[in-house]
C-alpha atoms as a PDB file:
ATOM      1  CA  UNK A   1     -23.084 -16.785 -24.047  1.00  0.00           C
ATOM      2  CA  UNK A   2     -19.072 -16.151 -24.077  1.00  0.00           C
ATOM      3  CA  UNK A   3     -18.490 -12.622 -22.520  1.00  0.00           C
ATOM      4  CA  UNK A   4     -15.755 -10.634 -24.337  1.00  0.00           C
ATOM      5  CA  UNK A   5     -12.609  -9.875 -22.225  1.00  0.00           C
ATOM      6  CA  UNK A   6     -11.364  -6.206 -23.025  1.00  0.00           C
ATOM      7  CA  UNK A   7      -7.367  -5.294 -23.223  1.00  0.00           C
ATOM      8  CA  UNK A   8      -8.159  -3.503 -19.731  1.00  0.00           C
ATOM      9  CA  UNK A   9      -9.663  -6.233 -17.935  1.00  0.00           C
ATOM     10  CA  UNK A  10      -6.784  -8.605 -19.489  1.00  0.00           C
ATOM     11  CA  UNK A  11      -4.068  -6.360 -18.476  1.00  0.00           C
ATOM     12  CA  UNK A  12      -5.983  -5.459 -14.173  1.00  0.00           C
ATOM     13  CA  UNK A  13      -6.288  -9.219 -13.981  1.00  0.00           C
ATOM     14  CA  UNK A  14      -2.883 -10.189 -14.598  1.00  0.00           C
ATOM     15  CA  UNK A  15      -1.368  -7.116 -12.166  1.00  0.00           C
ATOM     16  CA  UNK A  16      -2.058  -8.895  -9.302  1.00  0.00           C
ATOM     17  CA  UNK A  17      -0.130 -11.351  -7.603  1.00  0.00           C
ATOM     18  CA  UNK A  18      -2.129 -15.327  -8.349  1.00  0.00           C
ATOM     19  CA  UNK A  19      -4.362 -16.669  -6.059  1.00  0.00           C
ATOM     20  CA  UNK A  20      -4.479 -13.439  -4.429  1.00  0.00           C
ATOM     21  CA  UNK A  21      -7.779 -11.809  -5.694  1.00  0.00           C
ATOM     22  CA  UNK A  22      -7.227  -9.323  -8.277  1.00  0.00           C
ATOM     23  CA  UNK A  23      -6.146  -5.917  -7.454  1.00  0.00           C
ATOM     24  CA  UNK A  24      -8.647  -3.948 -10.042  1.00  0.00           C
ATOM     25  CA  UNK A  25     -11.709  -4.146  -8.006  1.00  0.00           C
ATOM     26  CA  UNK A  26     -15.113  -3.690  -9.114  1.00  0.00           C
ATOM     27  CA  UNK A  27     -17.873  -0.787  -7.451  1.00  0.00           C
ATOM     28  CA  UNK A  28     -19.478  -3.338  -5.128  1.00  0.00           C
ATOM     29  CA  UNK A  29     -15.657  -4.745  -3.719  1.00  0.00           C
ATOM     30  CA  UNK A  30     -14.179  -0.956  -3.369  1.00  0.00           C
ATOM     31  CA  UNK A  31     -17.363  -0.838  -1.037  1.00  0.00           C
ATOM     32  CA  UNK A  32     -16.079  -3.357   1.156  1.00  0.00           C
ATOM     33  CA  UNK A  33     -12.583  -1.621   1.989  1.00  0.00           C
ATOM     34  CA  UNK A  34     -11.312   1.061   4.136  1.00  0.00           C
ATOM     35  CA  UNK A  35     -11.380   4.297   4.011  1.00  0.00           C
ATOM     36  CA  UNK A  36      -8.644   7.122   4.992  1.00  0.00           C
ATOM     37  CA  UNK A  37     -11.339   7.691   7.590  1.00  0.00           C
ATOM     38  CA  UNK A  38     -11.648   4.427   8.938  1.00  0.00           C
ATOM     39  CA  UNK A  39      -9.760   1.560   9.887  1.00  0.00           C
ATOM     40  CA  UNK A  40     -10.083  -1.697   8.797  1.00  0.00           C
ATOM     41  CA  UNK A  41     -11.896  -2.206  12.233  1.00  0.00           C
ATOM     42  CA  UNK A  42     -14.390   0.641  12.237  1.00  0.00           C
ATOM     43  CA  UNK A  43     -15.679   0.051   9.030  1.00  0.00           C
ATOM     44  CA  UNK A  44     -19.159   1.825   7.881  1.00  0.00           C
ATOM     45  CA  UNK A  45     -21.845  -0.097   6.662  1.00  0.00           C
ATOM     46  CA  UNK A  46     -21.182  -1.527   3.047  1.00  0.00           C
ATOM     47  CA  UNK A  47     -24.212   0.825   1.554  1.00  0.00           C
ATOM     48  CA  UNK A  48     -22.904   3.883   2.979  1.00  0.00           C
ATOM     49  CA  UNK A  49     -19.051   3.309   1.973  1.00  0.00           C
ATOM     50  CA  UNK A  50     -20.700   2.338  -1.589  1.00  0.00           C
ATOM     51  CA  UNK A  51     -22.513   5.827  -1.810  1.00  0.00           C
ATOM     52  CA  UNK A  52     -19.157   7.622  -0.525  1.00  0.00           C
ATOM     53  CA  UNK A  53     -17.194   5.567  -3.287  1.00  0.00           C
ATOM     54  CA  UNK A  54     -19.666   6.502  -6.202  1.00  0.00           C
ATOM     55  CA  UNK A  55     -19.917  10.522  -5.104  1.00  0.00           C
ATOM     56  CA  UNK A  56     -16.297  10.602  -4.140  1.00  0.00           C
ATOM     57  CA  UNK A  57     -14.607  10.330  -7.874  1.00  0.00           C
ATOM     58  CA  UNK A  58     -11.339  11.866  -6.861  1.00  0.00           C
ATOM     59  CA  UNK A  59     -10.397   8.790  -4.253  1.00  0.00           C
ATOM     60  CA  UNK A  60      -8.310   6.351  -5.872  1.00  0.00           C
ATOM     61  CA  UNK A  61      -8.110   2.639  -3.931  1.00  0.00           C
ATOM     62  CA  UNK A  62      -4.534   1.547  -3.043  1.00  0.00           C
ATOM     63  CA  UNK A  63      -3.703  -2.207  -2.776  1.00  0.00           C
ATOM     64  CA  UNK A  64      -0.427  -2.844  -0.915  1.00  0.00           C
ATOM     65  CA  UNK A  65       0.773  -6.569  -1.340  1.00  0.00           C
ATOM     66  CA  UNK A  66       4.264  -6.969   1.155  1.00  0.00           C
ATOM     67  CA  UNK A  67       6.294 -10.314   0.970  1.00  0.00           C
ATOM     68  CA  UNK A  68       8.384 -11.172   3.873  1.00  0.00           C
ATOM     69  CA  UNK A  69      11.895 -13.444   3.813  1.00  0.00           C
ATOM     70  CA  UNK A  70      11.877 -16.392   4.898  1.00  0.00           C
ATOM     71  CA  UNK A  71      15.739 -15.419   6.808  1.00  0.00           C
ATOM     72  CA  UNK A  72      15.893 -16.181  10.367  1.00  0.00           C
ATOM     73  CA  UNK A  73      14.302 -12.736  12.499  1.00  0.00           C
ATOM     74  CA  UNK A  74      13.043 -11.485   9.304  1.00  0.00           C
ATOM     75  CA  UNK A  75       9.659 -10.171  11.117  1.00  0.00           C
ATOM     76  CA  UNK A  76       9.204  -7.384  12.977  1.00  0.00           C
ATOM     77  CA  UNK A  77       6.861  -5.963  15.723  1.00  0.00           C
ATOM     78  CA  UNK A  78       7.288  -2.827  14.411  1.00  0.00           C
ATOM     79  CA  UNK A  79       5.006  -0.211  12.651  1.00  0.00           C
ATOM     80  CA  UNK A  80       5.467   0.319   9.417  1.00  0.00           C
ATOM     81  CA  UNK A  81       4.681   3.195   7.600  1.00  0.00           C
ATOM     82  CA  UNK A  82       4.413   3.904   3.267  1.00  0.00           C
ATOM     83  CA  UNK A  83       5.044   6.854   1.348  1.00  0.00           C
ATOM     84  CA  UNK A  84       3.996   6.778  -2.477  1.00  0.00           C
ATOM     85  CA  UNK A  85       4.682   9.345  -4.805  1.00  0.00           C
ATOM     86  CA  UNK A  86       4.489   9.770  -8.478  1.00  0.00           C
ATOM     87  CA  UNK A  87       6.907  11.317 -11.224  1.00  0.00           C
ATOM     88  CA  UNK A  88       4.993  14.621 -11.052  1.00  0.00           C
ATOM     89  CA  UNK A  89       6.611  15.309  -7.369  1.00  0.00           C
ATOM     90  CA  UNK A  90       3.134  14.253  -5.270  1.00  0.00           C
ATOM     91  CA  UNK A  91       2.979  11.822  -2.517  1.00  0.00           C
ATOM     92  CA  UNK A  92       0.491  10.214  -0.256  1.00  0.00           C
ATOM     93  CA  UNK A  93       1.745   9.046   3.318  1.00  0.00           C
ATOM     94  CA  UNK A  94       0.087   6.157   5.150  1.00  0.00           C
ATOM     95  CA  UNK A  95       1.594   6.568   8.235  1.00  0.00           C
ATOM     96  CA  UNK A  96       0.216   2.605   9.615  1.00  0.00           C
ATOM     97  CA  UNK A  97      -0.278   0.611   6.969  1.00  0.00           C
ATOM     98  CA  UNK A  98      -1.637  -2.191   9.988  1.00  0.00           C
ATOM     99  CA  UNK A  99      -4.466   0.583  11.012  1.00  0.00           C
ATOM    100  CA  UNK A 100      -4.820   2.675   7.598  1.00  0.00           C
ATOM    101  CA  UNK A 101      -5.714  -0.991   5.501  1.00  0.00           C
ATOM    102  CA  UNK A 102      -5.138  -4.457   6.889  1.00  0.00           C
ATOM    103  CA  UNK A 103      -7.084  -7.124   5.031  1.00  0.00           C
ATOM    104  CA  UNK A 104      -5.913 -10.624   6.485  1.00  0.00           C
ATOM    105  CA  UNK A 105      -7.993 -10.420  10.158  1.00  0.00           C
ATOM    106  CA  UNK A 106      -8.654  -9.262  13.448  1.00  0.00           C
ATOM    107  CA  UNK A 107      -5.829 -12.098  15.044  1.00  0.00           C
ATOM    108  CA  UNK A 108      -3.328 -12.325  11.909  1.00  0.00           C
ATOM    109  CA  UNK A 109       0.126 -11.338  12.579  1.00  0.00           C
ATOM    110  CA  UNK A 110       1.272  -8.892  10.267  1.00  0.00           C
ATOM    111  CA  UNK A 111       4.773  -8.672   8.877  1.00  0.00           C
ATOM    112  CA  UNK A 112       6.250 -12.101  10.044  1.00  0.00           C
ATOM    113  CA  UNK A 113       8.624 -14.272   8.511  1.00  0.00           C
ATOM    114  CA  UNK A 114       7.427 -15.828   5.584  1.00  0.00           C
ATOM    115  CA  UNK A 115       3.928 -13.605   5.369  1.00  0.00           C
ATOM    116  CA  UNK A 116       2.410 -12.433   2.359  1.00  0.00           C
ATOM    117  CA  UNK A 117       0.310  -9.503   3.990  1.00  0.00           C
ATOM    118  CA  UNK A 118      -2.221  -7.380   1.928  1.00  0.00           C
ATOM    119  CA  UNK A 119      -3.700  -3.835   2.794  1.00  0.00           C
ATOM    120  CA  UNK A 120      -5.881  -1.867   1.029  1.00  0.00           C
ATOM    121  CA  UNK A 121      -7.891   1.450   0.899  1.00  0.00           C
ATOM    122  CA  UNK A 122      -8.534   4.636  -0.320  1.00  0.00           C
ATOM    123  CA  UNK A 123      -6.822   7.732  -0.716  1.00  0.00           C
ATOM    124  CA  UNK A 124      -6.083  11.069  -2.324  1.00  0.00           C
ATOM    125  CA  UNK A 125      -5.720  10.911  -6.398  1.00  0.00           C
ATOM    126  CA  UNK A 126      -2.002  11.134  -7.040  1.00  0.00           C
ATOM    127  CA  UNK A 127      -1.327  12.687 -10.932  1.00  0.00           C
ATOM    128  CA  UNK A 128       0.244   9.838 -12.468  1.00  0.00           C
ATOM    129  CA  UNK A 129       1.633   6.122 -11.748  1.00  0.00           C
ATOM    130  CA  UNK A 130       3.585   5.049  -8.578  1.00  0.00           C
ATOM    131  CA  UNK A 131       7.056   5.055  -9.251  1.00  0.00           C
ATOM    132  CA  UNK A 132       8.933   5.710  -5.637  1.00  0.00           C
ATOM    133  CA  UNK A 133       8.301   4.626  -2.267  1.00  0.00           C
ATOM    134  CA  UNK A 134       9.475   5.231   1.062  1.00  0.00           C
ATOM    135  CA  UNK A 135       8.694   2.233   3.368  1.00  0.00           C
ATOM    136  CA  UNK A 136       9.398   2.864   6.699  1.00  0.00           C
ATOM    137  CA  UNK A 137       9.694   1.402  10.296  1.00  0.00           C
ATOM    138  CA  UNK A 138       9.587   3.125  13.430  1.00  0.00           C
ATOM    139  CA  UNK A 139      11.764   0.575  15.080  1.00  0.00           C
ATOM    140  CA  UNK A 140       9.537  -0.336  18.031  1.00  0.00           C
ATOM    141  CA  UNK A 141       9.071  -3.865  19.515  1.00  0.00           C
ATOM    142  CA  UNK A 142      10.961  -6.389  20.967  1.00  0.00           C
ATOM    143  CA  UNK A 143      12.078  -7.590  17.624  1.00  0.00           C
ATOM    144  CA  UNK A 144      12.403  -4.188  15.352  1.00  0.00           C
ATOM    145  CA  UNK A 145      14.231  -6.068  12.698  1.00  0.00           C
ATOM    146  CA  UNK A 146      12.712  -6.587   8.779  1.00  0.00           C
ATOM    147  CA  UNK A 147      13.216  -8.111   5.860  1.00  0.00           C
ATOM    148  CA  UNK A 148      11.084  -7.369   3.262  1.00  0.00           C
ATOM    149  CA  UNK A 149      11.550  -9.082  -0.384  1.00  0.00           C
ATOM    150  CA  UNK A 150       9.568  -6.840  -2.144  1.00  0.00           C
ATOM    151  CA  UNK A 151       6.507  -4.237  -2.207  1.00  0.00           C
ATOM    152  CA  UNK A 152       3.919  -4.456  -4.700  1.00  0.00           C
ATOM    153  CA  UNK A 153       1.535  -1.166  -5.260  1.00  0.00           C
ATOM    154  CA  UNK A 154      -1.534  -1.431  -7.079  1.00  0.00           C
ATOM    155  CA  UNK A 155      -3.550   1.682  -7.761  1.00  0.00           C
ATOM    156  CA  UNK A 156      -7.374   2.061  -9.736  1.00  0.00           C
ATOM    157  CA  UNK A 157     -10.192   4.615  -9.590  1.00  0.00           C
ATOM    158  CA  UNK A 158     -13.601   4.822 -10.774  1.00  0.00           C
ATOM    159  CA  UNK A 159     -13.145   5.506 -14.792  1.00  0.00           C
ATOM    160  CA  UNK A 160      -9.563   5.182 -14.539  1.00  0.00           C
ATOM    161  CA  UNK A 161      -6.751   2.234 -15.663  1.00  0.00           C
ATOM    162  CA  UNK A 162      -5.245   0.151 -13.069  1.00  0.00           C
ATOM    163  CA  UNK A 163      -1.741   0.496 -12.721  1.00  0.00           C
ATOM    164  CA  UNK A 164       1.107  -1.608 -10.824  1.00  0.00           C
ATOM    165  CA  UNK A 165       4.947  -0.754  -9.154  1.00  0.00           C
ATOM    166  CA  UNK A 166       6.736  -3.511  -7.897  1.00  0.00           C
ATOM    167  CA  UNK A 167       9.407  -2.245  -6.098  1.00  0.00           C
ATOM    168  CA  UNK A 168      12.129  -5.202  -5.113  1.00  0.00           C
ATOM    169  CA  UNK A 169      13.367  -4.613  -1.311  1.00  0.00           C
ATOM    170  CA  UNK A 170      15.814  -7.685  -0.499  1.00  0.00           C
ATOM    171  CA  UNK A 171      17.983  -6.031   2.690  1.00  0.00           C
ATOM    172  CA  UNK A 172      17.633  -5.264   6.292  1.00  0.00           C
ATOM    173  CA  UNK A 173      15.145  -2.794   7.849  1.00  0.00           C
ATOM    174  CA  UNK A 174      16.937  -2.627  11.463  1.00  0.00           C
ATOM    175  CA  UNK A 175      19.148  -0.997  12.924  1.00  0.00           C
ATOM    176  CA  UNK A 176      21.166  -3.808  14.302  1.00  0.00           C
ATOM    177  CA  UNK A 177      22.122  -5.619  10.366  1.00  0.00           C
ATOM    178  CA  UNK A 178      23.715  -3.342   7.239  1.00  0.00           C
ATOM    179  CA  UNK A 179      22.748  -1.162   6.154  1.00  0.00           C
ATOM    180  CA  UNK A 180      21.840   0.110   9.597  1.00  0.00           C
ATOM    181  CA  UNK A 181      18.751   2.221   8.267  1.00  0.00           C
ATOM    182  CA  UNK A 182      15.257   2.020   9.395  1.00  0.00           C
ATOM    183  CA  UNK A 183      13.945   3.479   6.350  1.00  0.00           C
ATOM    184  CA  UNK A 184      14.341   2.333   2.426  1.00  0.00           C
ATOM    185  CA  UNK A 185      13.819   4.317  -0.539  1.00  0.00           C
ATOM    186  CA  UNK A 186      13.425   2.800  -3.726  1.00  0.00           C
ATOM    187  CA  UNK A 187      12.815   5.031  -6.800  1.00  0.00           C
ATOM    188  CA  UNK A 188      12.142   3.973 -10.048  1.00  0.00           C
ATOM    189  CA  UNK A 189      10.759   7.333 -11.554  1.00  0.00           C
ATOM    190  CA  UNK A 190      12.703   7.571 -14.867  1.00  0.00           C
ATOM    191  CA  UNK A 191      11.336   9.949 -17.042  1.00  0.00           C
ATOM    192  CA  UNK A 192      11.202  13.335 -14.603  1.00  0.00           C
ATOM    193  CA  UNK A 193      14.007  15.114 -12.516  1.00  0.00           C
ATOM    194  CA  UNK A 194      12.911  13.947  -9.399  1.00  0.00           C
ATOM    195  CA  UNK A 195      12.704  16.667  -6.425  1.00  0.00           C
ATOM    196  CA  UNK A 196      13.296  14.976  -2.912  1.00  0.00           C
ATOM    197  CA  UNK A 197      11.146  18.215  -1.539  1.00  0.00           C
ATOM    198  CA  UNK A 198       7.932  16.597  -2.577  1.00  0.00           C
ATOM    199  CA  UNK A 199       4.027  17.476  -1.215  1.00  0.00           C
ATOM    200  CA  UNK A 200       2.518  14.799   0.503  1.00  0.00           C
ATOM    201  CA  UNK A 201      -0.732  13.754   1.442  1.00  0.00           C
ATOM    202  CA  UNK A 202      -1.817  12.659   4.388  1.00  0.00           C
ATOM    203  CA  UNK A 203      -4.423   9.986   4.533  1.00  0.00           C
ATOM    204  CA  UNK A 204      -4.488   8.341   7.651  1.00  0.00           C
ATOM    205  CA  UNK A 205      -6.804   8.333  10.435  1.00  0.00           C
ATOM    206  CA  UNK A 206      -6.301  11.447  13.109  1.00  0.00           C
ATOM    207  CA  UNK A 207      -5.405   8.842  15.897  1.00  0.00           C
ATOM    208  CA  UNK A 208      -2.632   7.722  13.886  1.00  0.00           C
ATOM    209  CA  UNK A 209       0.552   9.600  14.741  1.00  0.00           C
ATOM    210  CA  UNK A 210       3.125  11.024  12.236  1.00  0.00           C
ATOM    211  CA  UNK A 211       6.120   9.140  11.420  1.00  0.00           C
ATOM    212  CA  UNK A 212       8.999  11.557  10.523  1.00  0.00           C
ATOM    213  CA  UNK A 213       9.969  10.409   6.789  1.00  0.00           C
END
């Protein structure tokens, strides 16, 4: 028997990037991600996230997909930080994406020339569609240098539509190559003043420490 494919499931399937495993995740695979309280490390058992998922209606689940240049030093030992806010002036912070929602392993090395590096999780129900982003590095390491080619945001809930930002990146993070700036801000909010003195949420783990935005 031939299952019929909805507009929605058409439209979550094609958001996300091919081979990678599509960003519009059913019940039982939001149960096998982090949570805000949790990193990827410390996970609960898969039951137990599951019940917290279903009772918990006001979490979205964020899927953060970061391509990395193939340029010469274009990784970084750095941590790197995401702010994501919406055209109605909220924000949620992740202050390590690494900690908050790494998916590729206990030994992978995240943001290194070349990588394709995927983090996901929950977090606090923003009131509309991703449209700016602050990506940030705290310029630690012995290579603090970045160069990201783009950021891809993927964002779905439990009775809600799946929604994607890609947000194209293409320069420096360092402070040693132009623009000398550690932090980028792209926004592509188009249909709102946009206030720079926005509310943010912070969803990260209490061990985490704040990175000034």
């Amino acid at each position: 028997m031939n299952s019929r494919k909805t507009k929605k499931d058409e439209s979550c399937n094609a958001m996300a990037p091919q081979p990678i495993t599509p960003a519009c995740f059913k019940i039982i695979e939001i149960a096998m991600l982090p949570t805000v309280d949790a990193p990827v490390k410390n996970l609960v058992a898969s039951s137990q996230l599951l019940h917290v998922v279903l009772n918990e209606e006001d979490d979205f689940v964020y899927t953060v997909y970061i391509r990395i240049s193939k340029k010469i030093k274009a990784g970084t030992d750095s941590i790197i930080s995401l702010t994501l806010y919406d055209a109605d002036k909220y924000g949620i912070r992740i202050n390590n994406l690494e900690a908050w929602g790494g998916l590729m392993g206990p030994d992978y090395d995240y943001y290194e020339r070349g990588n394709l590096d995927i983090f996901s999780g929950r977090g606090s129900c923003l009131t509309g569609s991703v449209c700016k982003m602050n990506l940030t590095s705290d310029g630690t390491g012995p290579g603090h240098g970045w160069y990201p080619n783009y950021v891809e945001v993927t964002v779905t809930g439990i009775h809600k539509e799946c929604n994607q930002q890609n947000f194209e990146v293409e320069q420096w993070i360092a402070t040693d190559h132009s623009p000398y700036e550690l932090t980028f801000i792209k926004n592509l909010c188009k249909k709102k003043k946009f206030d720079e003195n926005l509310p943010v949420f912070n969803e990260d783990p209490s061990n985490i420490p704040d990175i000034a935005i």
